[in-house]
N, C-alpha and C. Protein backbone atom coordinates (compact mmCIF):
# COMPACT_ATOMS: atom_id res chain seq x y z
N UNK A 1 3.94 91.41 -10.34
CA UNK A 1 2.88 90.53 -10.83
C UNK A 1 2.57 90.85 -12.30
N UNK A 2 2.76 89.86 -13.17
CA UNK A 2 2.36 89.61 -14.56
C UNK A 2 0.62 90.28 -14.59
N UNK A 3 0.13 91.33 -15.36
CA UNK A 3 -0.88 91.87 -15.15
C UNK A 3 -1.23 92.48 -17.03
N UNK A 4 -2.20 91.63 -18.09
CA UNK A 4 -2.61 92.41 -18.91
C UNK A 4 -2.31 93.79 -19.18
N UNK A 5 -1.93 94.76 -19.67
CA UNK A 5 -2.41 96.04 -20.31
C UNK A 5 -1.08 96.79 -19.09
N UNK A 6 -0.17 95.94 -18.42
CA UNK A 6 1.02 96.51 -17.03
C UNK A 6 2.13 96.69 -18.15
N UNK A 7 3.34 97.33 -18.09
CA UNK A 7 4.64 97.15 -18.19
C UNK A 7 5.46 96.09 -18.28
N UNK A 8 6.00 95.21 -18.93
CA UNK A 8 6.53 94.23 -18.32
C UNK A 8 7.64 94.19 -18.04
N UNK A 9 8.28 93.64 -16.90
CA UNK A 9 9.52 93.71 -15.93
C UNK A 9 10.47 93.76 -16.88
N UNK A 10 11.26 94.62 -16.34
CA UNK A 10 12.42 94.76 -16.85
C UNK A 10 13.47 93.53 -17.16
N UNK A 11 14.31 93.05 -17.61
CA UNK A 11 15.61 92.12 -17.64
C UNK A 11 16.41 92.51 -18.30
N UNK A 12 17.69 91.47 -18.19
CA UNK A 12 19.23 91.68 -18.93
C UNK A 12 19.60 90.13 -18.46
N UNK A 13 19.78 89.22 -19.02
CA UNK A 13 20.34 87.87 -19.10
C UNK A 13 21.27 87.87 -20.24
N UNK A 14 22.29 86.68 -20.01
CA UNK A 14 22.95 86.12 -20.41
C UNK A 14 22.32 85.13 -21.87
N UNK A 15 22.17 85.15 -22.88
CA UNK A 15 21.88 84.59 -24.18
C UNK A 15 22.85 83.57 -24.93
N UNK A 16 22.13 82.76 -25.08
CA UNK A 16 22.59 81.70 -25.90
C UNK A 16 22.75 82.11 -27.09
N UNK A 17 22.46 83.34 -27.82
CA UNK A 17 23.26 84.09 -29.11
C UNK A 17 24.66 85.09 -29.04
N UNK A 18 24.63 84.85 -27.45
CA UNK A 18 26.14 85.82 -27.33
C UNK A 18 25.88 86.73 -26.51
N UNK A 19 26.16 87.55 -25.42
CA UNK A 19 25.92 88.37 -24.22
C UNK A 19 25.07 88.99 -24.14
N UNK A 20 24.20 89.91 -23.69
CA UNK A 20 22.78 89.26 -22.93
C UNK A 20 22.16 90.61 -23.65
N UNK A 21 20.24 89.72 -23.63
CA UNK A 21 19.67 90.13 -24.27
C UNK A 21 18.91 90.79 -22.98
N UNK A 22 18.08 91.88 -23.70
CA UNK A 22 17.02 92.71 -22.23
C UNK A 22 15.85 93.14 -23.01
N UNK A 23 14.97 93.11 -22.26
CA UNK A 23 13.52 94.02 -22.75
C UNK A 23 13.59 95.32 -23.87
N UNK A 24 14.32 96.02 -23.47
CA UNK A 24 14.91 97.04 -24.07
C UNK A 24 15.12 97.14 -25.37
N UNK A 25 16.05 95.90 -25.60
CA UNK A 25 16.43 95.34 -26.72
C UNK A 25 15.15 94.68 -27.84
N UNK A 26 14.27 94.22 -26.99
CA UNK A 26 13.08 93.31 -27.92
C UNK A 26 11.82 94.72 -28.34
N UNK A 27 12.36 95.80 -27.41
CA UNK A 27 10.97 97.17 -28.03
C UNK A 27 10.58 97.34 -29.54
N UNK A 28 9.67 97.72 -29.95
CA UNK A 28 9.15 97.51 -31.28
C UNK A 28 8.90 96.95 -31.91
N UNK A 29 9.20 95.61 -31.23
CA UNK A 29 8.88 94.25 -31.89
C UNK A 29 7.63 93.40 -30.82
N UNK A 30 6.91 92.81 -30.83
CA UNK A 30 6.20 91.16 -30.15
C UNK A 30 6.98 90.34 -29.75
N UNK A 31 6.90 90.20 -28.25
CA UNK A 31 8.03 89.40 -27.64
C UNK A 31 7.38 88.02 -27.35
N UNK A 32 7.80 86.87 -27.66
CA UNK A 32 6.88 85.68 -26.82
C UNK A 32 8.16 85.00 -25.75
N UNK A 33 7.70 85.79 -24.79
CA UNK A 33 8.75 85.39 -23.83
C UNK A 33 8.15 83.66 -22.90
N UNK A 34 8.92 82.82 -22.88
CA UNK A 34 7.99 81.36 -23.00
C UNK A 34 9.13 81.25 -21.64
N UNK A 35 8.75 80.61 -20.60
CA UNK A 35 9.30 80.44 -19.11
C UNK A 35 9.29 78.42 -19.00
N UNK A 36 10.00 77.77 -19.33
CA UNK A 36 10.37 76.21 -19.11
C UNK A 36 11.19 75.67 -17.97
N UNK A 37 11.17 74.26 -17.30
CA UNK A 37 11.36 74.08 -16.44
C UNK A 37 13.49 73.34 -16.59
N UNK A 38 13.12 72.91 -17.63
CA UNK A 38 14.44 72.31 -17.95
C UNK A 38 15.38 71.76 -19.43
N UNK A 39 16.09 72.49 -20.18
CA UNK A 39 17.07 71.84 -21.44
C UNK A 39 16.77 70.01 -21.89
N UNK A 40 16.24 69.93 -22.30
CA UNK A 40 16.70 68.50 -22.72
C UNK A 40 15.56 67.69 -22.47
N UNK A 41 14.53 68.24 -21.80
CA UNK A 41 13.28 66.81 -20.89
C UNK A 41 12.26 67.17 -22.13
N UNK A 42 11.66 66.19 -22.13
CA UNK A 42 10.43 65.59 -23.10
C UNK A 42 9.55 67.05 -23.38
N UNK A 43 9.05 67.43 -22.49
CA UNK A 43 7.85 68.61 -22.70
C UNK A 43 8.35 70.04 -23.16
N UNK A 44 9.90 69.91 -22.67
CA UNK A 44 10.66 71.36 -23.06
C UNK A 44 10.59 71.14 -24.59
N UNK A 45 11.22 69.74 -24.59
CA UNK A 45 11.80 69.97 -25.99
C UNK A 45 10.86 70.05 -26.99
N UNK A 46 9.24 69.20 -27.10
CA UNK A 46 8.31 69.55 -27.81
C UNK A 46 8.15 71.21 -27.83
N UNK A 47 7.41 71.79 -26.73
CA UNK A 47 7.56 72.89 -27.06
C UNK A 47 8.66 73.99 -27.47
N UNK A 48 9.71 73.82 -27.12
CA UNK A 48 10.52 74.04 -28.19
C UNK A 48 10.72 74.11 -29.51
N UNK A 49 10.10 72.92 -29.99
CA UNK A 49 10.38 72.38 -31.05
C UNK A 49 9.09 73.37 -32.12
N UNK A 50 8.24 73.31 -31.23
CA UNK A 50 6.49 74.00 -31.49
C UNK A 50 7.05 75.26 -32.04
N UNK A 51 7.67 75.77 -31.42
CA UNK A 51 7.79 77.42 -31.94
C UNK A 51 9.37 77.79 -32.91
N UNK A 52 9.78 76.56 -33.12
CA UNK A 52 10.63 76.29 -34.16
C UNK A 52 9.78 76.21 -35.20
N UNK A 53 9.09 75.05 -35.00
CA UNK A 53 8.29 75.21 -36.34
C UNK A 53 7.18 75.86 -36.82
N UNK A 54 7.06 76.88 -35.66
CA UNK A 54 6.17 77.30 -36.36
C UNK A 54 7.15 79.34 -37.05
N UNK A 55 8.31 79.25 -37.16
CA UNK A 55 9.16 80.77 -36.95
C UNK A 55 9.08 81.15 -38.09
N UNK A 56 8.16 80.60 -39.17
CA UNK A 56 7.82 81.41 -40.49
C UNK A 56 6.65 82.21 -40.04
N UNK A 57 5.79 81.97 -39.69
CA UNK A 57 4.31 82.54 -38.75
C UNK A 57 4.61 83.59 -37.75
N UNK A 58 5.44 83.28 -37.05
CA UNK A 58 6.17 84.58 -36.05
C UNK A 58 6.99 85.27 -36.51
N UNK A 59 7.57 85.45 -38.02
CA UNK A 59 8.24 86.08 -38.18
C UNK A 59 7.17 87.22 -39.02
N UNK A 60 5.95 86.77 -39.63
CA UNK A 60 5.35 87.03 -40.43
C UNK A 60 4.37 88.08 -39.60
N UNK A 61 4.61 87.92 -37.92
CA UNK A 61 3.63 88.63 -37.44
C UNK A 61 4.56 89.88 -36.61
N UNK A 62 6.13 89.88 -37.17
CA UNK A 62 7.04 90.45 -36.42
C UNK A 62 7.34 89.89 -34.95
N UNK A 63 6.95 88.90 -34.53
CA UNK A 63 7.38 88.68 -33.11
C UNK A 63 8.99 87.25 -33.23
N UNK A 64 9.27 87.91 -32.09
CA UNK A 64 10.24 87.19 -31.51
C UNK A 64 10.19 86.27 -30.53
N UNK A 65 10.81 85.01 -30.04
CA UNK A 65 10.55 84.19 -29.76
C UNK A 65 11.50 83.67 -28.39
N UNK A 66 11.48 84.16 -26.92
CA UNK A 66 12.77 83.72 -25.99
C UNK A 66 12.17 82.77 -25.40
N UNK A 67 12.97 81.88 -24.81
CA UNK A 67 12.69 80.91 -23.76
C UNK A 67 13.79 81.49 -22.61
N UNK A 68 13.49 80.68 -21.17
CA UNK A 68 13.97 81.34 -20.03
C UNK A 68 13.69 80.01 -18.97
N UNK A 69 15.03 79.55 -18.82
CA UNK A 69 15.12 78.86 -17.49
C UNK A 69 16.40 78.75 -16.47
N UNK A 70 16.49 78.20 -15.84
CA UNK A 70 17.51 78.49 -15.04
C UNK A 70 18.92 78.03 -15.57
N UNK A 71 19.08 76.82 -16.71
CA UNK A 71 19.92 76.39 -17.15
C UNK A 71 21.15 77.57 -17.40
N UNK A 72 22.36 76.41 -17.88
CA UNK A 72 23.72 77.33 -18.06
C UNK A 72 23.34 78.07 -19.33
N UNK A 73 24.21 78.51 -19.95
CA UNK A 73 24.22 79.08 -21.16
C UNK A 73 25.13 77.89 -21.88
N UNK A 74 25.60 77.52 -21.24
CA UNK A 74 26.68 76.04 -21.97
C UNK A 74 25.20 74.47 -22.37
N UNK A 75 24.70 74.41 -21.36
CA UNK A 75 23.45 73.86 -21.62
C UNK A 75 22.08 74.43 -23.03
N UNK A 76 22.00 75.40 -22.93
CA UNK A 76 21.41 76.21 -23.61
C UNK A 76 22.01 76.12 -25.20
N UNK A 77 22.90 76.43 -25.19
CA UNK A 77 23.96 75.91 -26.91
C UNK A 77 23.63 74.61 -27.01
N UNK A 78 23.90 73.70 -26.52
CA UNK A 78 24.03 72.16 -26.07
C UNK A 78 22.64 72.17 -26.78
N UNK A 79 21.81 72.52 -25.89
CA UNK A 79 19.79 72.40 -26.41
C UNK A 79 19.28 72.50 -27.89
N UNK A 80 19.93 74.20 -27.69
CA UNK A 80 19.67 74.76 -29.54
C UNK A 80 20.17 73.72 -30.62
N UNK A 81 21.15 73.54 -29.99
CA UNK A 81 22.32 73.22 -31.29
C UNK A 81 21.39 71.54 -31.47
N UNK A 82 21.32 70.55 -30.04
CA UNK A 82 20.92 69.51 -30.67
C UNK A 82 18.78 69.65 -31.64
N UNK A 83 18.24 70.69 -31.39
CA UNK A 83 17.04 70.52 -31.80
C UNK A 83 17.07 71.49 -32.79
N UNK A 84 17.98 72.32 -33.68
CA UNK A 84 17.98 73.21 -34.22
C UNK A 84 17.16 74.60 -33.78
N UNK A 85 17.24 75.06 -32.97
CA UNK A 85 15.76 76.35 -32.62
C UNK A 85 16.47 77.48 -32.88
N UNK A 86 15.41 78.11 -33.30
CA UNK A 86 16.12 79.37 -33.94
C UNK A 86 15.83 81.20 -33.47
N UNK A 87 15.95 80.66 -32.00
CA UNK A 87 15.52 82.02 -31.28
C UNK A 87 16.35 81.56 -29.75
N UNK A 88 16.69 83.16 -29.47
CA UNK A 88 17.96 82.98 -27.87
C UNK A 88 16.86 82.04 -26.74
N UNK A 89 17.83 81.46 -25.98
CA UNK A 89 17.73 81.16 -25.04
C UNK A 89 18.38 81.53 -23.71
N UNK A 90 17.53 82.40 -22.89
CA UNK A 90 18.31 82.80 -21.90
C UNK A 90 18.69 82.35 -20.53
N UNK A 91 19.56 82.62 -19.90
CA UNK A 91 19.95 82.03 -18.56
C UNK A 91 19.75 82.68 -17.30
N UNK A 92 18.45 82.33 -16.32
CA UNK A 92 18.24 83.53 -15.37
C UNK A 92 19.08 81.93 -13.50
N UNK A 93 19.68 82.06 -13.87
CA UNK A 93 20.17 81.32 -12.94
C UNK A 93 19.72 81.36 -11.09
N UNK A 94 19.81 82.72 -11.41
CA UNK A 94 19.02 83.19 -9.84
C UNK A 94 17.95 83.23 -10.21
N UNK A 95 17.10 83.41 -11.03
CA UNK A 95 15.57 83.17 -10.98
C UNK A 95 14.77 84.49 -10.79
N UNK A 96 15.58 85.15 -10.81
CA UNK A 96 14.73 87.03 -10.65
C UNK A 96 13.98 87.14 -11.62
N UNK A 97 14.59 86.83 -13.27
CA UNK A 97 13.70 87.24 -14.18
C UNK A 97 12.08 86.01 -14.23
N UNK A 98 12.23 84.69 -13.39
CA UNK A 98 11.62 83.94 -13.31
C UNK A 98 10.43 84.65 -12.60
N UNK A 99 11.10 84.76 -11.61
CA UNK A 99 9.77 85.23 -10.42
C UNK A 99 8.97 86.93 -10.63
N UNK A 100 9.77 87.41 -11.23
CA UNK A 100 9.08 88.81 -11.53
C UNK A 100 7.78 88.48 -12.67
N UNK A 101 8.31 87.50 -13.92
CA UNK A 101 6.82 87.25 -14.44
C UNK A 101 6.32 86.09 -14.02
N UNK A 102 6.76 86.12 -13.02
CA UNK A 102 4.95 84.94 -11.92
C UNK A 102 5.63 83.17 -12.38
N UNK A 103 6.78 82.62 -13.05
CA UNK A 103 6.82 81.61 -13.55
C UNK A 103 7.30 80.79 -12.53
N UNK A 104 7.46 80.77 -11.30
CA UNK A 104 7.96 80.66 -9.90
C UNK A 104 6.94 80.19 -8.92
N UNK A 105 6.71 78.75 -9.01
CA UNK A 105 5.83 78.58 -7.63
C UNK A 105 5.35 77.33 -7.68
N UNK A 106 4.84 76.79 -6.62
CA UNK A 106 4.50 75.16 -6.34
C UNK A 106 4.18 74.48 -7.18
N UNK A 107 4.69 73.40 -7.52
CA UNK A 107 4.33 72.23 -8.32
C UNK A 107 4.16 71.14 -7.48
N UNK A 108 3.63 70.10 -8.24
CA UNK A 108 3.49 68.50 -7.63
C UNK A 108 3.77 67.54 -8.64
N UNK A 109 4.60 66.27 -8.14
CA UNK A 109 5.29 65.44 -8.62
C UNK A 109 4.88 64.03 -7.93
N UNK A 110 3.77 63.58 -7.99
CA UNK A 110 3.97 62.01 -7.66
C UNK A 110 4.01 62.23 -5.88
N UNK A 111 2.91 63.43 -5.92
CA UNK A 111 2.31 63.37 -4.65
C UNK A 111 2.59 64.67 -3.62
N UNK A 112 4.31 64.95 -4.22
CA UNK A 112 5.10 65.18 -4.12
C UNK A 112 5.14 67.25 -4.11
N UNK A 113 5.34 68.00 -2.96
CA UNK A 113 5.27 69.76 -3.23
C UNK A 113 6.45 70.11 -3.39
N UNK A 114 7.09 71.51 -4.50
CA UNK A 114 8.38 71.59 -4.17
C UNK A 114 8.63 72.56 -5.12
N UNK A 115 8.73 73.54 -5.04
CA UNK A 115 9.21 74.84 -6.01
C UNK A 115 9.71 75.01 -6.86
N UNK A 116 9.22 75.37 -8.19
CA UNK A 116 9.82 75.12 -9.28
C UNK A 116 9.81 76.36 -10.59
N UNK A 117 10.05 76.08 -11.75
CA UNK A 117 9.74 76.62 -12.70
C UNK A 117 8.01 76.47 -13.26
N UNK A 118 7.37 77.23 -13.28
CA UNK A 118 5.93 76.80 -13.90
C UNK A 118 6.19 77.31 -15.39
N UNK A 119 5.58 76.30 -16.34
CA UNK A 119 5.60 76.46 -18.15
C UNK A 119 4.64 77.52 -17.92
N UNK A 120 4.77 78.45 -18.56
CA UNK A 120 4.30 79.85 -18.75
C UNK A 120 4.96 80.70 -19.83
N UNK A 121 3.75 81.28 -20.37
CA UNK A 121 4.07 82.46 -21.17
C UNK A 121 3.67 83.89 -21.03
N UNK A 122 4.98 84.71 -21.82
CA UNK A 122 4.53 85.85 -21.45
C UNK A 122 4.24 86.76 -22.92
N UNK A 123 3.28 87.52 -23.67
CA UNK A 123 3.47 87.98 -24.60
C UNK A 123 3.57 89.25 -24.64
N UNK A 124 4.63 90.19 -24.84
CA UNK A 124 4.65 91.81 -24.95
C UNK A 124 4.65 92.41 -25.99
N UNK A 125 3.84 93.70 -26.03
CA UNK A 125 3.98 93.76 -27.12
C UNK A 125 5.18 94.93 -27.39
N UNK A 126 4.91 95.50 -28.88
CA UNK A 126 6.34 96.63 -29.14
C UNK A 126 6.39 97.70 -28.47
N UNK A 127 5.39 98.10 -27.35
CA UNK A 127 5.92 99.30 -26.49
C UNK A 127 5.74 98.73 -25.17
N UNK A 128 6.44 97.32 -25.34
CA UNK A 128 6.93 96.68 -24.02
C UNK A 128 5.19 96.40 -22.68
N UNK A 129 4.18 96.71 -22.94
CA UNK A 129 3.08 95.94 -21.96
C UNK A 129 2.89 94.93 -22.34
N UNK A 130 2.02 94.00 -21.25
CA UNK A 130 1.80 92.53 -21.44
C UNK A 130 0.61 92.38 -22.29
N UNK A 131 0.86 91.90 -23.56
CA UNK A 131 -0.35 91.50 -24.26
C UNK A 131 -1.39 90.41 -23.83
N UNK A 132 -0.78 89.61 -23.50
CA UNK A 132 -1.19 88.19 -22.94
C UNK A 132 -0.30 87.18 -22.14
N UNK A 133 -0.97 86.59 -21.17
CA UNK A 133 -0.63 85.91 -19.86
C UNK A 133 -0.93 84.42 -19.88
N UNK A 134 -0.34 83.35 -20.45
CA UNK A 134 -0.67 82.25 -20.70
C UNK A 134 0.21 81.45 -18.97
N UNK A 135 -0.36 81.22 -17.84
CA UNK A 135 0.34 81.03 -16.45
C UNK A 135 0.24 79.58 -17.01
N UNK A 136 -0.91 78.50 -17.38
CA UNK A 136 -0.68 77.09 -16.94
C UNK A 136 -0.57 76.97 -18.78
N UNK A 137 0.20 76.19 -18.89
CA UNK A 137 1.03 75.64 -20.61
C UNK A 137 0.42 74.59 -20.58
N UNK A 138 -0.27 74.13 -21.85
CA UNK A 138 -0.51 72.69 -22.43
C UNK A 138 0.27 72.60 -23.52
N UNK A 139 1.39 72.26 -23.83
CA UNK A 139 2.51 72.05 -24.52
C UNK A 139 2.14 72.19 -25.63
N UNK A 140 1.17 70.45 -26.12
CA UNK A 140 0.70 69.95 -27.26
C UNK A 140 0.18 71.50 -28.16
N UNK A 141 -0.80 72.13 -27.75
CA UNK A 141 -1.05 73.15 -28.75
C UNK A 141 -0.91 75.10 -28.28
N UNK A 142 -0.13 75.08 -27.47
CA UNK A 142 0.61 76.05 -27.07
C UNK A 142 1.11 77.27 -28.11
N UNK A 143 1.62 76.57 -28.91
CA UNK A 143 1.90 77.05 -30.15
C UNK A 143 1.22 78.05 -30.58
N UNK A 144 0.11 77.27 -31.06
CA UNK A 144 -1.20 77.62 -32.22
C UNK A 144 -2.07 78.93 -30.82
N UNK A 145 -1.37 78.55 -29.43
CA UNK A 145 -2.62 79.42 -28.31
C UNK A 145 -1.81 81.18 -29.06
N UNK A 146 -0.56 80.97 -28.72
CA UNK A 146 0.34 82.11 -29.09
C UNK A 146 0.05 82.51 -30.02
N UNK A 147 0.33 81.98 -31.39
CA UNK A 147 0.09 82.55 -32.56
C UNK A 147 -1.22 83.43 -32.63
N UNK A 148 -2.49 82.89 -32.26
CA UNK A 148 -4.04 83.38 -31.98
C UNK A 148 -3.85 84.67 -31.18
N UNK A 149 -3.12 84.63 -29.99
CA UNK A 149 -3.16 86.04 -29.40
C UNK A 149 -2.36 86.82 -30.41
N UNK A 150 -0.94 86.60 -30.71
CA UNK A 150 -0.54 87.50 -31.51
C UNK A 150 -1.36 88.25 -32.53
N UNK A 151 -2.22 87.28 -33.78
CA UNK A 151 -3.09 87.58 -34.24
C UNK A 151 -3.83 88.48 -33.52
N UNK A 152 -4.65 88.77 -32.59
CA UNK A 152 -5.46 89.12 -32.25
C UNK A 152 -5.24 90.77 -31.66
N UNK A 153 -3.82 90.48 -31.30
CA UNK A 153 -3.35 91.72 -30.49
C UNK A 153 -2.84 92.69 -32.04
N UNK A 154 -2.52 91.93 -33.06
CA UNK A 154 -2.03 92.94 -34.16
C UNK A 154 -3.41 93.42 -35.18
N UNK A 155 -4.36 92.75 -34.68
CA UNK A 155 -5.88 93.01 -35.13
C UNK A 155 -6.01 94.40 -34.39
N UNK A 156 -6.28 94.11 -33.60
CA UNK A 156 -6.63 95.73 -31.77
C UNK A 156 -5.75 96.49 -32.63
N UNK A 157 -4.91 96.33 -32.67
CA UNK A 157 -4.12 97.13 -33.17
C UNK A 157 -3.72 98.24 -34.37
N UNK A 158 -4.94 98.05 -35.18
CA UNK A 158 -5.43 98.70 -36.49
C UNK A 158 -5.69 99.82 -36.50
């Protein structure tokens, strides 16, 4: 369970920058690990697009920027490449790295129950605990929610 001030779960996926990225790898840095339901659909790709534009601001605050859905890694190139984004995209196909940070669980569709990816974020910071727990995503200003915690967590941090 995704828990403030906890550890956050371990991983090793497959990356859309070339063989696979892990927690391990992101230490010392601000991770905004961002959990989406699908490559290519309307709400991914805005937010997507959100933390593209905003990667002068995240770079400025040292953090890094993953997304994580079940897609291929052939899909994932396909994604980057058509919206330009400029941070990995990883491939948890079985869904382990999904469900360990909580992004795993009932949705509704037009009435409709059925298990899915939930838009969620996760923010860690450089000695790997959870800074902040964003579970339900409002796309539109998602962005600007991230950037504010980052801010805030490199404030504490003084």
């Amino acid at each position: 369970m995704i828990k403030v001030g906890n550890k956050a779960p371990a991983f090793s996926l497959e990356s859309s920058e070339g063989g696979k990225l892990s927690l391990a790898d992101l230490a010392g840095r601000y991770a905004v690990i961002y959990f989406y339901p699908k490559d290519s659909t309307p709400g991914c790709t805005t937010e997507a697009q959100a933390f593209r534009d905003k990667q002068a601001e995240l770079d400025a605050l040292d953090a890094i920027v993953v997304g994580v859905s079940k897609d291929s890694i052939a899909s994932h190139c396909k994604f980057r490449d058509k919206h330009g984004l400029t941070f990995p995209l990883l491939s948890d196909p079985e869904g382990k790295m999904i469900e360990a940070y909580d992004a795993w669980g009932e949705k509704k569709l037009y009435g409709r129950s059925f298990m899915g990816i939930l838009r969620s974020t996760v923010v860690v910071g450089p000695d790997g605990r959870v800074l902040a727990h964003f579970p339900k995503v409002k796309v539109k200003e998602h962005a600007d929610e991230v950037l504010s915690a980052l801010r805030a967590a490199r404030e504490a941090a003084k």
